[in-house]
Protein backbone atom coordinates (compact mmCIF):
# COMPACT_ATOMS: atom_id res chain seq x y z
CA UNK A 1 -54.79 109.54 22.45
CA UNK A 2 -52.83 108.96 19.06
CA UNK A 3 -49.61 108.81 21.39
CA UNK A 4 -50.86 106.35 23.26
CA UNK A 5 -51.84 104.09 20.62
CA UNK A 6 -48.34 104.69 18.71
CA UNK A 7 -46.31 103.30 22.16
CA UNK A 8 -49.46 100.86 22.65
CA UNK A 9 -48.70 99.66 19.01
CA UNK A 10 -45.38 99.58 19.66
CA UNK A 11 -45.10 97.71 23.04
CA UNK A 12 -47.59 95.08 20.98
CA UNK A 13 -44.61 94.05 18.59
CA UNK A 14 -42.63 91.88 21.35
CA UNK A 15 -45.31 90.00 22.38
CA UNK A 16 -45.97 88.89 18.74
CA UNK A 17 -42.39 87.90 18.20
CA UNK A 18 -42.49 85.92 20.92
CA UNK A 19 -45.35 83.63 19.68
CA UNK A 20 -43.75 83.47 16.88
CA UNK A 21 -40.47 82.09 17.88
CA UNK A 22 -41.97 79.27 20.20
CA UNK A 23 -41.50 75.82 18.79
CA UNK A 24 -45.02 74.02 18.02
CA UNK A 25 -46.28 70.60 19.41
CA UNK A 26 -45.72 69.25 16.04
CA UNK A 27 -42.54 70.48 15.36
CA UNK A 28 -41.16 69.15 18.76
CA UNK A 29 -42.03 65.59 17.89
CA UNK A 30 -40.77 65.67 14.30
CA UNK A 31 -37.46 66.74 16.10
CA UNK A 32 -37.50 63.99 18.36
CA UNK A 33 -38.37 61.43 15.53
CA UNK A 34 -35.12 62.09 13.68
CA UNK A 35 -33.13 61.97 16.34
CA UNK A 36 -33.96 58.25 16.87
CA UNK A 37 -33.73 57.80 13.39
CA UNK A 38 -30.13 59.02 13.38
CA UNK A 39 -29.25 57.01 15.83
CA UNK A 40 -30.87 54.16 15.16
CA UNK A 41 -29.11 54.47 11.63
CA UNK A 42 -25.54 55.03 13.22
CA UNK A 43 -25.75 52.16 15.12
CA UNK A 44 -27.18 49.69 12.15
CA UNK A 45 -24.53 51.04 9.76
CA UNK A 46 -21.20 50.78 12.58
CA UNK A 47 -21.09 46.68 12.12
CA UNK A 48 -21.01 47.38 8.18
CA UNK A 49 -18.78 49.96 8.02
CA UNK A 50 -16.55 47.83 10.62
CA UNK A 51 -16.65 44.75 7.78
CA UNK A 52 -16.14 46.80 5.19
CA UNK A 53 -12.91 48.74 6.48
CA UNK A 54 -12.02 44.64 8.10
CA UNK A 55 -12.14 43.58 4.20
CA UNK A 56 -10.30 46.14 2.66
CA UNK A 57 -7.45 45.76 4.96
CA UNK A 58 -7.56 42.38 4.73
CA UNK A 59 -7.44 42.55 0.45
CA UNK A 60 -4.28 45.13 0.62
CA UNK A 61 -2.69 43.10 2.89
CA UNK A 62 -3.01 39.98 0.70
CA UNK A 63 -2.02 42.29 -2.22
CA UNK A 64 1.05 43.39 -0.39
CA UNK A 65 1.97 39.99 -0.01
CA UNK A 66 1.25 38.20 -3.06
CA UNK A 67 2.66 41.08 -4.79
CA UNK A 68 6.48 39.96 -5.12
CA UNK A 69 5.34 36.33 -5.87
CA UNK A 70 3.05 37.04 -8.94
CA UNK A 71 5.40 39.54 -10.29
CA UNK A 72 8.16 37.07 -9.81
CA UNK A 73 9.53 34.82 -13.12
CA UNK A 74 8.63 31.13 -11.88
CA UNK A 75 5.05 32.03 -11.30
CA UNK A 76 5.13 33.68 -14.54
CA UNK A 77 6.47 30.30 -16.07
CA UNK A 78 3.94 28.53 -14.10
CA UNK A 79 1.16 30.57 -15.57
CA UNK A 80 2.11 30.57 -19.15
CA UNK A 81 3.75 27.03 -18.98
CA UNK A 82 5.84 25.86 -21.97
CA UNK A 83 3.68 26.12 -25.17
CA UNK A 84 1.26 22.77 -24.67
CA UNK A 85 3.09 21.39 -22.57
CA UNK A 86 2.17 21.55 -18.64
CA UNK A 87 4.63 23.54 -16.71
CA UNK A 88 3.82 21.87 -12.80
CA UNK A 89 2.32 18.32 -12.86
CA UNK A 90 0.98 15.59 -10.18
CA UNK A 91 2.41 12.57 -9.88
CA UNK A 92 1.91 9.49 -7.50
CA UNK A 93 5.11 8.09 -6.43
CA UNK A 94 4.70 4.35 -6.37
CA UNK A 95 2.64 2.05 -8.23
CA UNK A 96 -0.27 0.48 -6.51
CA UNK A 97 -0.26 -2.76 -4.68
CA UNK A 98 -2.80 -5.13 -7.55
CA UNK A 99 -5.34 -6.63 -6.94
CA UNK A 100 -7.29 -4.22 -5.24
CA UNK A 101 -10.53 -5.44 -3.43
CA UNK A 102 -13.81 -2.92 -2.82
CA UNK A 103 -13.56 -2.45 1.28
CA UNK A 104 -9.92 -2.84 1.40
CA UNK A 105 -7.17 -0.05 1.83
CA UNK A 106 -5.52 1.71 -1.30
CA UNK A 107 -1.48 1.07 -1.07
CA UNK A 108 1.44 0.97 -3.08
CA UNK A 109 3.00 -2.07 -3.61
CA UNK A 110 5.47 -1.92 -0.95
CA UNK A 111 2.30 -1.37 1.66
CA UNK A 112 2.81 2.08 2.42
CA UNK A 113 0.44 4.92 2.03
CA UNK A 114 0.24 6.44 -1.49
CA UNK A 115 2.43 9.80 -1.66
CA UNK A 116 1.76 12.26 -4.57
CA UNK A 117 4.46 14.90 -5.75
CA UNK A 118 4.73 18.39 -8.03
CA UNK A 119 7.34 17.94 -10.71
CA UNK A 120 7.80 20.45 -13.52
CA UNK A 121 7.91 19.75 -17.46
CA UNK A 122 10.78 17.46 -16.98
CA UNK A 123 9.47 15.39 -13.91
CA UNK A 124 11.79 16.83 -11.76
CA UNK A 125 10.14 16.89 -7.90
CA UNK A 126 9.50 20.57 -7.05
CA UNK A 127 7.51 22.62 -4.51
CA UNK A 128 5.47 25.85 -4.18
CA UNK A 129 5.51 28.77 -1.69
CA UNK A 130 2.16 28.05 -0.71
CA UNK A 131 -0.22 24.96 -0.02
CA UNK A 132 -2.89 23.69 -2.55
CA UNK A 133 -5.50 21.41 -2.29
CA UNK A 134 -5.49 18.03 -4.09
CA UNK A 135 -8.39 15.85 -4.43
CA UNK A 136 -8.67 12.13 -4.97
CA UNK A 137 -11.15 10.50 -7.61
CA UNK A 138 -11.11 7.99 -10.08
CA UNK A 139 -11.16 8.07 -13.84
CA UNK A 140 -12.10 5.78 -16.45
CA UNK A 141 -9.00 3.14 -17.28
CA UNK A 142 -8.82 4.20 -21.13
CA UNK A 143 -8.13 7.70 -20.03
CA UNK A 144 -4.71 8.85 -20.76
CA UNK A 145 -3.99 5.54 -22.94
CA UNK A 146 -0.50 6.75 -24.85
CA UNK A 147 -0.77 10.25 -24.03
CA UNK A 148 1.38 12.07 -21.49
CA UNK A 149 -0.45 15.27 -21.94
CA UNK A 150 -4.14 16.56 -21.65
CA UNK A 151 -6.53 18.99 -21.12
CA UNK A 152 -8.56 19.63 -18.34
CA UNK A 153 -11.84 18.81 -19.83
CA UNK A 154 -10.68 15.70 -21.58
CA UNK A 155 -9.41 15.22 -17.64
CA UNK A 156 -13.12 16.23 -16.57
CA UNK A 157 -15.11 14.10 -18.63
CA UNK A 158 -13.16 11.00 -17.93
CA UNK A 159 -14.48 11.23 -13.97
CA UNK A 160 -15.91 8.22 -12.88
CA UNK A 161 -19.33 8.39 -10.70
CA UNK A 162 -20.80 5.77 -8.73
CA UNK A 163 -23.49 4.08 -10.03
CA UNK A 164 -26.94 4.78 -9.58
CA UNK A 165 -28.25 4.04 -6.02
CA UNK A 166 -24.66 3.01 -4.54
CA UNK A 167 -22.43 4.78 -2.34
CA UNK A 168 -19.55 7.11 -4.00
CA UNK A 169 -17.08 4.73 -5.61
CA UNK A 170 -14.10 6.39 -2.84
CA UNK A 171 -14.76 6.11 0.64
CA UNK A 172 -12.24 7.09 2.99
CA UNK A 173 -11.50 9.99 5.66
CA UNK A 174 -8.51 11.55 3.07
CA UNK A 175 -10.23 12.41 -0.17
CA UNK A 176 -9.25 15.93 -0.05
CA UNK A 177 -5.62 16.27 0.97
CA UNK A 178 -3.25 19.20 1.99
CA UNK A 179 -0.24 19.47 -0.62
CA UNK A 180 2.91 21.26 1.24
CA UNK A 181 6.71 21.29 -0.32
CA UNK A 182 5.37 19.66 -2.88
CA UNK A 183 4.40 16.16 -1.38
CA UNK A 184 1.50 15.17 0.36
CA UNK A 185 0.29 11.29 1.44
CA UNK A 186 -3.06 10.24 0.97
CA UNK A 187 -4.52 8.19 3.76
CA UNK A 188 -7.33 5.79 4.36
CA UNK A 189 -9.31 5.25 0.82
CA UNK A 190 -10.83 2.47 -0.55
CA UNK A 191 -13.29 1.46 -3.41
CA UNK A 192 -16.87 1.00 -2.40
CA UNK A 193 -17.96 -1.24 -5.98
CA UNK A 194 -16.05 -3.64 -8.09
CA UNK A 195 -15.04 -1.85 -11.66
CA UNK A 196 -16.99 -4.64 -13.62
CA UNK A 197 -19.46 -2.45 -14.73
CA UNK A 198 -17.96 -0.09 -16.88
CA UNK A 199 -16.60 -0.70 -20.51
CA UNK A 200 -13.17 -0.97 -20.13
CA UNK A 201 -13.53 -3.20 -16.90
CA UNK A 202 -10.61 -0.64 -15.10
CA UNK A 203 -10.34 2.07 -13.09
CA UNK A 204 -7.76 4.45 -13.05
CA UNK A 205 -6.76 6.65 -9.10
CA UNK A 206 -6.53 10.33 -10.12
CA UNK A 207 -5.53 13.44 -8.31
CA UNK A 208 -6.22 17.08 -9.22
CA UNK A 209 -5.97 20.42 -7.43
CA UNK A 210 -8.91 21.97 -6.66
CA UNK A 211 -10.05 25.49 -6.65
CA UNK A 212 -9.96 27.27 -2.81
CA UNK A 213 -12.59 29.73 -0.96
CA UNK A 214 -14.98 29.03 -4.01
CA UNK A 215 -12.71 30.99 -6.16
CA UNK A 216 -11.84 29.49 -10.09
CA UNK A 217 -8.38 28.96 -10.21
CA UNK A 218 -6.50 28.47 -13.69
CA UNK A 219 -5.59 25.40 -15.06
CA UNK A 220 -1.77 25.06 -14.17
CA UNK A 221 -1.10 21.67 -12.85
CA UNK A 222 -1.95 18.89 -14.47
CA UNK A 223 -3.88 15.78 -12.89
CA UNK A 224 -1.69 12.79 -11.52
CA UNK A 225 -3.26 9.13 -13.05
CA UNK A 226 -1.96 5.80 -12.04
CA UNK A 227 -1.49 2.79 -14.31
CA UNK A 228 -5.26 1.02 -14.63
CA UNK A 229 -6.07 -1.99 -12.71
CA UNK A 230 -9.31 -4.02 -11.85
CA UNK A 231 -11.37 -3.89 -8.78
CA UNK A 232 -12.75 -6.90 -7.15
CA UNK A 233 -15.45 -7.39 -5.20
CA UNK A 234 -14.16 -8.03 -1.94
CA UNK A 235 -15.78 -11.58 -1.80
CA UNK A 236 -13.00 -12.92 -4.62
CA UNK A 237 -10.32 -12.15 -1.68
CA UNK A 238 -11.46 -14.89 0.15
CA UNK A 239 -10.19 -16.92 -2.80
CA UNK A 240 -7.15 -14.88 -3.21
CA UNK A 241 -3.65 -17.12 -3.63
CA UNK A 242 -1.15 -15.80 -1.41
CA UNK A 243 2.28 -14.31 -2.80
CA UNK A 244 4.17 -15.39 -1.22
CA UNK A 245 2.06 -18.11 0.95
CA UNK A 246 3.02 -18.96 4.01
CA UNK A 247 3.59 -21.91 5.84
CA UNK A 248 0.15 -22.50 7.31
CA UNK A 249 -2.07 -21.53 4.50
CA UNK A 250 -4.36 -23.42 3.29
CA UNK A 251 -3.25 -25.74 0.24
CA UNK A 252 -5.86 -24.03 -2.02
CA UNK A 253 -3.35 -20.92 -2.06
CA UNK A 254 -1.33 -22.41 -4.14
CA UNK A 255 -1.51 -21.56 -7.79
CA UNK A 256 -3.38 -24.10 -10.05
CA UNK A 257 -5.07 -25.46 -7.06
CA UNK A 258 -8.66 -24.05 -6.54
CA UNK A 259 -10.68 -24.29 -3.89
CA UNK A 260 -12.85 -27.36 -3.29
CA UNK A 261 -11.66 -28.37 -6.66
CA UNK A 262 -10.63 -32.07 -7.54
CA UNK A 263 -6.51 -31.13 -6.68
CA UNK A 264 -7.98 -29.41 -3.41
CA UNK A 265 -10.07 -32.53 -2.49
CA UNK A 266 -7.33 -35.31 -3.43
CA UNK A 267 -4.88 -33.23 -1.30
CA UNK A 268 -7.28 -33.55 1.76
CA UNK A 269 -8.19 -36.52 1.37
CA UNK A 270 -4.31 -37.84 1.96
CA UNK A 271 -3.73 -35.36 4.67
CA UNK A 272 -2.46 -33.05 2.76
CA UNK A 273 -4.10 -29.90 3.76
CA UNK A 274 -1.35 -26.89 4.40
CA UNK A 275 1.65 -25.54 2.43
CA UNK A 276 3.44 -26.64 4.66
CA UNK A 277 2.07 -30.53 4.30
CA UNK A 278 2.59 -30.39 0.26
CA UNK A 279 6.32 -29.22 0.80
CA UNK A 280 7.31 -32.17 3.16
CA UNK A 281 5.73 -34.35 1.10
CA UNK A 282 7.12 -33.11 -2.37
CA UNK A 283 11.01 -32.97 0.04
CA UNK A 284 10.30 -36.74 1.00
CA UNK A 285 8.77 -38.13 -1.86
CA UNK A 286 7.88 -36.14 -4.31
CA UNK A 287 7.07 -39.07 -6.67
CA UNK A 288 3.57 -40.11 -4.48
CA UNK A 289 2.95 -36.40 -4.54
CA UNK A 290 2.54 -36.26 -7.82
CA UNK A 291 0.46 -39.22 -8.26
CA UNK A 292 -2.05 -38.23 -5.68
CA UNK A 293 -2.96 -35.02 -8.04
CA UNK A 294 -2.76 -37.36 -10.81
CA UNK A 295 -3.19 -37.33 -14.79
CA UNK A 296 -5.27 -34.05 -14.31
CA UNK A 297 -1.85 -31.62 -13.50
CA UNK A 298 -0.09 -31.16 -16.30
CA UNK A 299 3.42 -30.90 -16.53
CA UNK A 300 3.43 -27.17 -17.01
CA UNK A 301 0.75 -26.77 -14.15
CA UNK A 302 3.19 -28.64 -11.66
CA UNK A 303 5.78 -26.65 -12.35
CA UNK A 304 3.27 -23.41 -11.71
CA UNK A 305 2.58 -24.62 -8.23
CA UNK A 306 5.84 -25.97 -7.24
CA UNK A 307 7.49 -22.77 -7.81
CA UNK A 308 4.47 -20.77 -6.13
CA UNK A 309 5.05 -23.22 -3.27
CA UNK A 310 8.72 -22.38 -3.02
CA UNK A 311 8.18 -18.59 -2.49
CA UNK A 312 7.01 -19.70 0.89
CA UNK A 313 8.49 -18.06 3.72
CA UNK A 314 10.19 -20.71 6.25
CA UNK A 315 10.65 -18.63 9.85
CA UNK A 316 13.11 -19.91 12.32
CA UNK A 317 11.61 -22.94 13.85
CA UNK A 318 13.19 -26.54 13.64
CA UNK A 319 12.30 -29.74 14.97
CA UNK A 320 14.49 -32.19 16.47
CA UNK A 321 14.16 -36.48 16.11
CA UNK A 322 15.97 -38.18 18.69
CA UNK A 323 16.84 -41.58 18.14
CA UNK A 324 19.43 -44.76 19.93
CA UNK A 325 22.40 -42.84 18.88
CA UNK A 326 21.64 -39.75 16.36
CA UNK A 327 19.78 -36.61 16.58
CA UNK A 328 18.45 -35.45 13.56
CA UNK A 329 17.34 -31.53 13.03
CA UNK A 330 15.02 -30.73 10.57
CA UNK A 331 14.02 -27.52 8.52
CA UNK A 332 9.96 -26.58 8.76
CA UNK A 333 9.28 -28.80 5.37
CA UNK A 334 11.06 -32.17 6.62
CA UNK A 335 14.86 -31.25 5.04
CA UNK A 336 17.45 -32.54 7.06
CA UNK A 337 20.04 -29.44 8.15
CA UNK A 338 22.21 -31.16 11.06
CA UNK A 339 22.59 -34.43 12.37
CA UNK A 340 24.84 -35.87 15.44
CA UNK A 341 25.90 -39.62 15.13
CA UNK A 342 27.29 -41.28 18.00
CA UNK A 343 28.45 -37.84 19.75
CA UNK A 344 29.82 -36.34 16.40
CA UNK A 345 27.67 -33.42 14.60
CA UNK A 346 27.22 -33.01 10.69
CA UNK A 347 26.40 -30.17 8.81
CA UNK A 348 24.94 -29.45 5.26
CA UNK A 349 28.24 -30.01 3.58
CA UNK A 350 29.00 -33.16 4.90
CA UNK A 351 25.80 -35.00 4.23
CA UNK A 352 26.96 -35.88 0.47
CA UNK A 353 29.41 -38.16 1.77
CA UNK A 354 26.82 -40.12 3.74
CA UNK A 355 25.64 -43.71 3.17
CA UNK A 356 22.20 -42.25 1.80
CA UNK A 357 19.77 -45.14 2.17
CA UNK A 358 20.27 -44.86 5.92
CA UNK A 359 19.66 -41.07 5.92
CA UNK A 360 16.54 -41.25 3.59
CA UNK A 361 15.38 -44.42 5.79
CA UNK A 362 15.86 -42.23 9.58
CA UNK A 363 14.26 -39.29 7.17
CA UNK A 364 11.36 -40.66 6.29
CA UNK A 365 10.80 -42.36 9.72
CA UNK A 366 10.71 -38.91 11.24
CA UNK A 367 8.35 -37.82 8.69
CA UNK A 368 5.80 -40.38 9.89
CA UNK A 369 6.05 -39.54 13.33
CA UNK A 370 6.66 -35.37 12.89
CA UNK A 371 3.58 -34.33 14.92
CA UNK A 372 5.93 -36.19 17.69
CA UNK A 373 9.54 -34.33 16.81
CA UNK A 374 10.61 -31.58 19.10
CA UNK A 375 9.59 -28.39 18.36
CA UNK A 376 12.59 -25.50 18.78
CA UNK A 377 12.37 -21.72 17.62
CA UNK A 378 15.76 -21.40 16.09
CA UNK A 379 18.55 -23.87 14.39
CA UNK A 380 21.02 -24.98 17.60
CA UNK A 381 23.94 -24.43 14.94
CA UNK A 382 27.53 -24.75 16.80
CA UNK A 383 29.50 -21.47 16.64
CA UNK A 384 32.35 -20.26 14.35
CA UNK A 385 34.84 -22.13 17.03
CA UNK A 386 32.90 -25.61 17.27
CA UNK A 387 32.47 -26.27 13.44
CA UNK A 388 36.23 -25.24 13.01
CA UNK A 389 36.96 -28.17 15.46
CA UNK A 390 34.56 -30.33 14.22
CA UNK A 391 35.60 -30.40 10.47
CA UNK A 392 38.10 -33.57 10.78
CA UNK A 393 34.65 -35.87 11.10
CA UNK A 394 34.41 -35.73 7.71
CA UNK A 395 36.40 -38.92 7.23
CA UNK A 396 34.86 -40.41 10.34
CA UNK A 397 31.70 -39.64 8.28
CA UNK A 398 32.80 -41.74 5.66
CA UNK A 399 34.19 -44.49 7.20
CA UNK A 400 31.11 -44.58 9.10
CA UNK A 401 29.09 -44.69 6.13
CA UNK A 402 31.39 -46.79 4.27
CA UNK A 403 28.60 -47.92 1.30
CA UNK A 404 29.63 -45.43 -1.91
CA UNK A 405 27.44 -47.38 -3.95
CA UNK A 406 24.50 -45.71 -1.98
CA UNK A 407 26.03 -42.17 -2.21
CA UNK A 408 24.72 -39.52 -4.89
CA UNK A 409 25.57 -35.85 -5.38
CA UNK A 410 21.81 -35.23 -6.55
CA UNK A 411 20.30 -32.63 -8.46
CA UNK A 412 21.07 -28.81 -7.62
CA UNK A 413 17.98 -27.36 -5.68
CA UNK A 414 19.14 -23.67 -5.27
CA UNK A 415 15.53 -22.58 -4.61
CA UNK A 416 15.33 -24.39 -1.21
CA UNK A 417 18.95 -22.97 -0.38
CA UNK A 418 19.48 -21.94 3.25
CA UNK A 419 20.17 -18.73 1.94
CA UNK A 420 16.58 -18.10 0.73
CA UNK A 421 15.23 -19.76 3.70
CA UNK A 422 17.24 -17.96 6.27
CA UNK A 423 18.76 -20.56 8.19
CA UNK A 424 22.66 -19.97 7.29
CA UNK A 425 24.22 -17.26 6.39
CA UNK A 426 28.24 -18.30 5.57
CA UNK A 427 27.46 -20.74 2.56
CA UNK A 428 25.13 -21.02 -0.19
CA UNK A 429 23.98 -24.57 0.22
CA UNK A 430 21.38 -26.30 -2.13
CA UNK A 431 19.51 -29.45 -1.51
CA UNK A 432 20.54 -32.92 -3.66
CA UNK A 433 18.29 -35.46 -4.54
CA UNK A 434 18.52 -39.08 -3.21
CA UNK A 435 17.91 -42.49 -5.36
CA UNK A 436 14.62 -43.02 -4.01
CA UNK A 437 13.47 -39.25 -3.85
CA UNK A 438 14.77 -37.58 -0.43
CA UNK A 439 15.83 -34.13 -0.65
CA UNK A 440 18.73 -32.84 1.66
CA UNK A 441 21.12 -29.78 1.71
CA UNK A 442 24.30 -29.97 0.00
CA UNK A 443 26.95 -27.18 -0.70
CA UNK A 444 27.08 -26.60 -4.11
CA UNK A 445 27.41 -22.77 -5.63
CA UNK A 446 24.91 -23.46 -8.37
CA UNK A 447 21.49 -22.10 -8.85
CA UNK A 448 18.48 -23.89 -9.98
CA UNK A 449 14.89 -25.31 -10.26
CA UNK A 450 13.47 -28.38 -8.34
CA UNK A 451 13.10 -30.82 -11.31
């Protein structure tokens, strides 16, 4: 019996190892819960893990790069600069094309786009290995008054804002430009309000470069500033003069004569109402001219507009008067350039031999009757051959006009030379001054005013 309960015990340990060994409910799930945590884990931390490894190449690759240039000597100089004393600077090119008008296009005064540059210390042009950013703002028109050098917060708080309630003082597509080898052009940008409102009454176009990616960036390269200048509101351009004015303007262009003022209204009211009208009448008698502005223009006011007037830009165009036996070409403000008398042509230089009262007479009859001359775009001037074989009518000129009481080498004119009007291009030839007022072209080499 005791035998049988020793193997009995013994054939009993198995079966309790067994149920031992067997995983529980509970224990089955817990294994099951962290392998869905584990994964679910994995597959949340691949994406970081894939940005993180994505930066870190990306920062030693920049590093590899950027290495040679920051250890090299010019960035060095660059960094450190030359005691106070800027190493890189902006600079705009050109000086801006005055006035300037809110609404209207920023230029330089040839009309072309402004263009800013990187010099060093000595304002020598120079360029970088790599772009920067510059940005476009204004600044107050004291700022930088006698000083060539600044820092970057006397820079910062001379920044001009726009007003309260307006629009930002720049508008334009272009504020924020792309600087490579060390030029860059900035493109549309205009002024959105006039610069009456601040103390100085002037504005001053600035360009800095401005920190990239949101990263600081040390203060290296100083700001470019142009000279100050006022800003109009865009209405006074309706009243601007003209410089120069041309041909068809409006009288009121010319200097000292406003518009709808008493000179304005005494011009109009004698037909004179274009440039173009006060020139033929000053060429033909200059004299009535003056005495339909009257007492009110001075002296030194006349002389103002006269010369404004004579900056005007004369094109090609000529008329033509046809009479019983002459032809008579004229210049676009009534000054006689060519004539042909009974089959025989004249030029410039031979019209101070001529019997003047006749000229000035046939002159001032075409005048009266110019809305009737013949309208050509171009002088018909003979060529090099023709005026060689025309230069014995001289004396045929003379003999013709045979009266040398009547003739008069004039006043020098050298302001309405062909020359400056564009109409010849072999001789310098200046206008001379009749008895009775009647400017023509003469060949003279002296320079002058109109008296």
């Amino acid at each position: 019996m005791a035998a049988k309960r020793f193997f009995g015990g013994d054939e009993d340990q198995p079966n309790q190892k067994r149920i031992k060994t067997r995983p529980s409910f509970a224990s089955v799930i817990k294994e099951v819960v962290m392998v869905n945590f584990f994964e679910n884990f994995c597959s949340s931390l691949e994406p970081m893990l894939r940005r993180v490894v994505s930066e870190e190449v990306e920062n030693g690759l920049k590093q590899r790069c950027m290495g040679p240039i920051q250890r090299s000597p010019s960035l060095k100089m660059i960094r450190h600069g030359h005691g106070h004393d800027p190493a890189l600077r902006l600079a705009f090119v050109k000086r801006l094309n005055l006035p300037i008008f809110t609404g209207t296009k920023i230029v330089d005064k040839e009309g072309g786009p402004l263009q800013i540059v990187l010099t060093d210390h000595n304002k020598v042009p120079t360029c970088l290995a790599y772009p920067i950013k510059v940005e476009i703002l204004v600044v107050d028109g004291d700022f930088h008054a006698g000083k060539d050098v600044w820092s970057s917060d006397e820079f910062s708080s001379s920044i001009v804002k726009e007003r309260a309630g307006k629009r930002p003082l720049l508008a334009g597509d272009q504020l924020c430009i792309t600087m490579r080898d060390g030029v860059c052009s900035v493109g549309d940008v205009e002024f959105t309000d006039n610069s009456s409102w601040i103390r100085g009454r002037k504005f001053r176009l600035a360009a800095r470069v401005v920190s990239q990616h949101g990263q600081a960036q040390p203060q290296i390269i100083q700001e470019a500033v142009t000279e100050p200048f006022v800003v109009k509101d865009h209405r006074g351009e309706l009243y601007k003069k003209h410089h120069p004015p041309a041909l068809d303007d409006e009288v009121w262009r010319l200097e000292k004569i406003g518009k709808s003022g008493a000179f304005h209204q005494k011009l109009s009211s004698n037909g004179i109402n274009t440039v173009q009208d006060f020139l033929k009448l000053y060429i033909v008698d200059s004299p009535k001219l003056k005495k339909i502005l009257g007492n009110g223009m001075s002296e030194k006011m006349w002389n103002v507009t006269l010369k404004h007037a004579k900056n005007c830009v004369m094109g090609t165009k000529v008329y033509r008067c046809h009479g019983n036996n002459y032809t008579l070409i004229f210049n676009p403000i009534c000054q006689l350039i060519q004539a042909e008398f009974n089959g025989n042509v004249y030029h410039q230089s031979d019209f101070k031999t001529m019997q003047m009262a006749y000229i000035e007479s046939l002159v001032k009859d075409a005048y009266a009757k110019w809305n009737s001359l013949e309208e050509l775009d171009g002088i018909p001037l003979l060529n090099q051959g023709e005026m060689v074989e025309q230069c014995g009518n001289e004396q045929q000129l003379v003999s013709y006009f045979s009266d040398s009481s009547l003739m008069q080498s004039g006043v020098v004119d050298g302001d309405y030379s062909d020359n400056q009007w564009g109409l010849m291009n072999n001789n310098t030839i200046n206008s001379c001054t009749s008895k009775a007022g009647v400017r023509f072209f003469s060949e003279s080499s002296s320079e002058g005013d109109i008296p």
